[in-house]
Structures are given as C-alpha cells and as structure tokens.
Protein backbone atom coordinates (compact mmCIF):
# COMPACT_ATOMS: atom_id res chain seq x y z
CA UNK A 1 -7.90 8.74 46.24
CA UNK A 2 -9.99 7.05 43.61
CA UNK A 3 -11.44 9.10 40.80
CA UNK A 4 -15.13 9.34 40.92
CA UNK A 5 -17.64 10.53 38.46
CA UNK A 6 -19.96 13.45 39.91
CA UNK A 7 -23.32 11.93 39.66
CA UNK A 8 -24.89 14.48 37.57
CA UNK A 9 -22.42 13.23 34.51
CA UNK A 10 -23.42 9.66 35.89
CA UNK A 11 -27.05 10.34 34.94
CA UNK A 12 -26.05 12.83 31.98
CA UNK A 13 -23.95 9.60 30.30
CA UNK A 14 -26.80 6.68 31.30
CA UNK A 15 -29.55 8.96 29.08
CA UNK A 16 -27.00 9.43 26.58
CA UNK A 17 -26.68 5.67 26.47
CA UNK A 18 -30.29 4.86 26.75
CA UNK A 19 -31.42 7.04 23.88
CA UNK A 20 -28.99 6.55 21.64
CA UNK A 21 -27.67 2.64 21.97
CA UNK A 22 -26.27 2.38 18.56
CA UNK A 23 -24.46 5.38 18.70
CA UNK A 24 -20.34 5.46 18.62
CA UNK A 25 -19.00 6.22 21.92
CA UNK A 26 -15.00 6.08 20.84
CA UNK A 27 -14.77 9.75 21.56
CA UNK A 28 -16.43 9.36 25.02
CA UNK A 29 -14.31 9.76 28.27
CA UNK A 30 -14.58 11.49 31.72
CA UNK A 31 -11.52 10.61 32.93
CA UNK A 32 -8.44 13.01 32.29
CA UNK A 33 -5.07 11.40 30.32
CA UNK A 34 -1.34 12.74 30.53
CA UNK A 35 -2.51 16.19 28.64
CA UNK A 36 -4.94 16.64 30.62
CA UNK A 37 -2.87 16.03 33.91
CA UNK A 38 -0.30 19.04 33.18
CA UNK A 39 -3.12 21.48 33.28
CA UNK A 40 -6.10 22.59 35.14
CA UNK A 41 -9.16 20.63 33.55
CA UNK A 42 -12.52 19.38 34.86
CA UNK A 43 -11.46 15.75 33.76
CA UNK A 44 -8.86 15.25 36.46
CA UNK A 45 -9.94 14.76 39.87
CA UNK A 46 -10.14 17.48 43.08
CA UNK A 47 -8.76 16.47 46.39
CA UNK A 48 -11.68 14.85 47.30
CA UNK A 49 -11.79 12.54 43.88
CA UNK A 50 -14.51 14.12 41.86
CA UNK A 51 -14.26 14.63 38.31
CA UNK A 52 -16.80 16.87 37.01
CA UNK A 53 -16.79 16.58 33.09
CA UNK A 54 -17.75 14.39 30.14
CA UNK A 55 -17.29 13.50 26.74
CA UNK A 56 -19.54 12.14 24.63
CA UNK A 57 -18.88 11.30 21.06
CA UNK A 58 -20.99 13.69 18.33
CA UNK A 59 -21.81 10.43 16.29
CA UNK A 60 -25.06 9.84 18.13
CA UNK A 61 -27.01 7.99 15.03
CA UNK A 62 -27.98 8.36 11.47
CA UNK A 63 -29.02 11.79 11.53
CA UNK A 64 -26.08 13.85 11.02
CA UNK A 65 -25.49 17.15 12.77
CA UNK A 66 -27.88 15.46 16.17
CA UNK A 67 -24.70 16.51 18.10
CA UNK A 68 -25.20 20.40 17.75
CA UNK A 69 -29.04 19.85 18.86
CA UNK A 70 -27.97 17.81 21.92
CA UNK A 71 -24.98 20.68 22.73
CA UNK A 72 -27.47 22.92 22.37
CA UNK A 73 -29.94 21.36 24.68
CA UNK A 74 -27.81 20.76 27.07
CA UNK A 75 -26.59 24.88 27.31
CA UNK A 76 -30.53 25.49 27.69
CA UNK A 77 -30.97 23.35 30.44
CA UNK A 78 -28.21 25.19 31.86
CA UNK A 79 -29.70 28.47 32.08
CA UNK A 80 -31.88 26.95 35.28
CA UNK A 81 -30.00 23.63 35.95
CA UNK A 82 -27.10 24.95 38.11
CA UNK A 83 -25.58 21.62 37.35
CA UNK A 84 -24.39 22.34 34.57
CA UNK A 85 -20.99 24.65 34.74
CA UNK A 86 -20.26 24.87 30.70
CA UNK A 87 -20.83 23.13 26.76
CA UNK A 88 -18.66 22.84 24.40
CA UNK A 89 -18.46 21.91 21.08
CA UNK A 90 -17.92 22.89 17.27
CA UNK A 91 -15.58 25.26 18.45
CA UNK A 92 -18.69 26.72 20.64
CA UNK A 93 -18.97 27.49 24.43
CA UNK A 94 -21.49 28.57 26.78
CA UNK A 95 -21.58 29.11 30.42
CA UNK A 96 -23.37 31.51 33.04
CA UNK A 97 -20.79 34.44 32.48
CA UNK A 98 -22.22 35.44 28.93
CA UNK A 99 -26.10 34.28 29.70
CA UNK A 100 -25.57 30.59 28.20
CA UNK A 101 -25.03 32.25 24.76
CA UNK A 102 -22.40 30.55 22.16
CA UNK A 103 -19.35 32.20 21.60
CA UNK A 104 -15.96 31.33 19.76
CA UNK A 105 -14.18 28.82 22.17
CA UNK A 106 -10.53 29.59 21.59
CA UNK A 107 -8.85 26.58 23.21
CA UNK A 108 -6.69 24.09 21.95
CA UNK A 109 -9.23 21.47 21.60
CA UNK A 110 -12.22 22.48 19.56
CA UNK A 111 -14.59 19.57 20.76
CA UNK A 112 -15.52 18.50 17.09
CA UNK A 113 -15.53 15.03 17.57
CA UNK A 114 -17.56 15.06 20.67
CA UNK A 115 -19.55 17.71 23.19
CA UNK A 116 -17.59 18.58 26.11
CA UNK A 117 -19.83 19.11 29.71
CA UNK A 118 -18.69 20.56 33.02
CA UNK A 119 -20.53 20.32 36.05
CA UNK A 120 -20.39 22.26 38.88
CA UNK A 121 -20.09 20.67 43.01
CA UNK A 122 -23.62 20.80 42.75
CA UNK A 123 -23.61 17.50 40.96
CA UNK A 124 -21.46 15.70 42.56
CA UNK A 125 -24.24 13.98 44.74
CA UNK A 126 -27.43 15.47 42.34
CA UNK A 127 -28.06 12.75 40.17
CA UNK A 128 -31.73 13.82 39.43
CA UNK A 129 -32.24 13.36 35.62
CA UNK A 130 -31.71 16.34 33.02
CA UNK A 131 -34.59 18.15 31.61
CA UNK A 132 -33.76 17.94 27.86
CA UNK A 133 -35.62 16.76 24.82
CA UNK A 134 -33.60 14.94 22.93
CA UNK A 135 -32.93 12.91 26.30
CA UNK A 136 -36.37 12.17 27.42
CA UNK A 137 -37.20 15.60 28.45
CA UNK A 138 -39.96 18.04 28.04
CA UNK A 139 -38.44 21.74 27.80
C-alpha cells in the first residue's frame, strides 16, 4: 500500500510553508527511512498506509530560537485539539499522559534540529486548520 500523509500533518506542513517561505526545510520529512523501519515509529505507515508524524526543520527565519515558540504552540493546541498525539523537541516532550506539560524526552533522537509531531487517527481525514499563533491562529 502507498504511504499517505494523515491530513492533519497535510494542513500542519502547508501553514508551516505559508508562514514561513524562506525558512530551511532540510530537516523536514514525514516519511520513515531504514532506522525508522526496524522500530515502531509514527513515520512508517499502518496497514492501512497512514503515516501520522512530521518533521519540520527548527530554522524557521531570522529570529533564532522561533522553533521552541512554534513547539510550544503546537503542545497548547494540543491540550483541546485531539489531533495532536505528542511534540517534541530540544530534548522536550509533551502529550496527554502528563497534561501537555514538557518533560525530559529520553530517546535516542533529541529533535534539535527540527520539532517532531504525532497525530492521532483522528487526523487522518481532519484536515481543518490548527489554532496556533504563530501559524495564523488566534489562541
């Protein structure tokens, strides 16, 4: 089966791209490689093709550090967008089983170069836009 991106990291990615044209997007990806293959990961694709994760690169612009606000955005809208499944980056995660708080992520990859975003099934048709700031938003 073909690998498929869940529409809510469809949308997610397009805002991304729309607000922040210049930015570098060499860290981006959705799609799982070999590592990723020989474990469980949100990259590779179910049985039914869905992959429900992102990268995008933390080198959104001129204004360095914008990649912790947008992380951090994107954990708030968590907390009511049941889209969203986790965030990492910085060597940060948050998710619904410690109240969207940031904790010490103590995986292999620490997500500097780029936030890390799960999605849940819920998104794999829900393509509504995100309610986030930095994106367009007005939380």
């Amino acid at each position: 089966m073909k690998p498929k991106l869940c529409a809510a990291g469809v949308t997610l990615r397009a805002a991304v791209d729309l607000w922040y044209q210049d930015r570098n997007s060499s860290s981006d990806g959705w799609i799982g490689d070999a590592r990723h293959a020989s474990r469980k990961s949100d990259h590779n694709p179910d049985q039914f093709g869905w992959v429900r994760a992102i990268d995008i690169d933390a080198r959104l612009g001129t204004s360095k550090g914008l990649s912790i606000y947008l992380a951090d955005q994107i954990r708030n809208a968590g907390e009511t967008d049941k889209r969203i499944s986790y965030v990492i980056h910085m060597g940060k995660i948050a998710s619904s089983k410690k109240g969207w708080a940031w904790r010490e992520y103590k995986g292999f990859n620490q997500h500097r170069h780029h936030i890390h975003i799960s999605f849940t099934k819920l998104g794999d048709i829900d393509g509504r836009e995100f309610d986030i700031p930095l994106l367009g938003g007005k939380i």
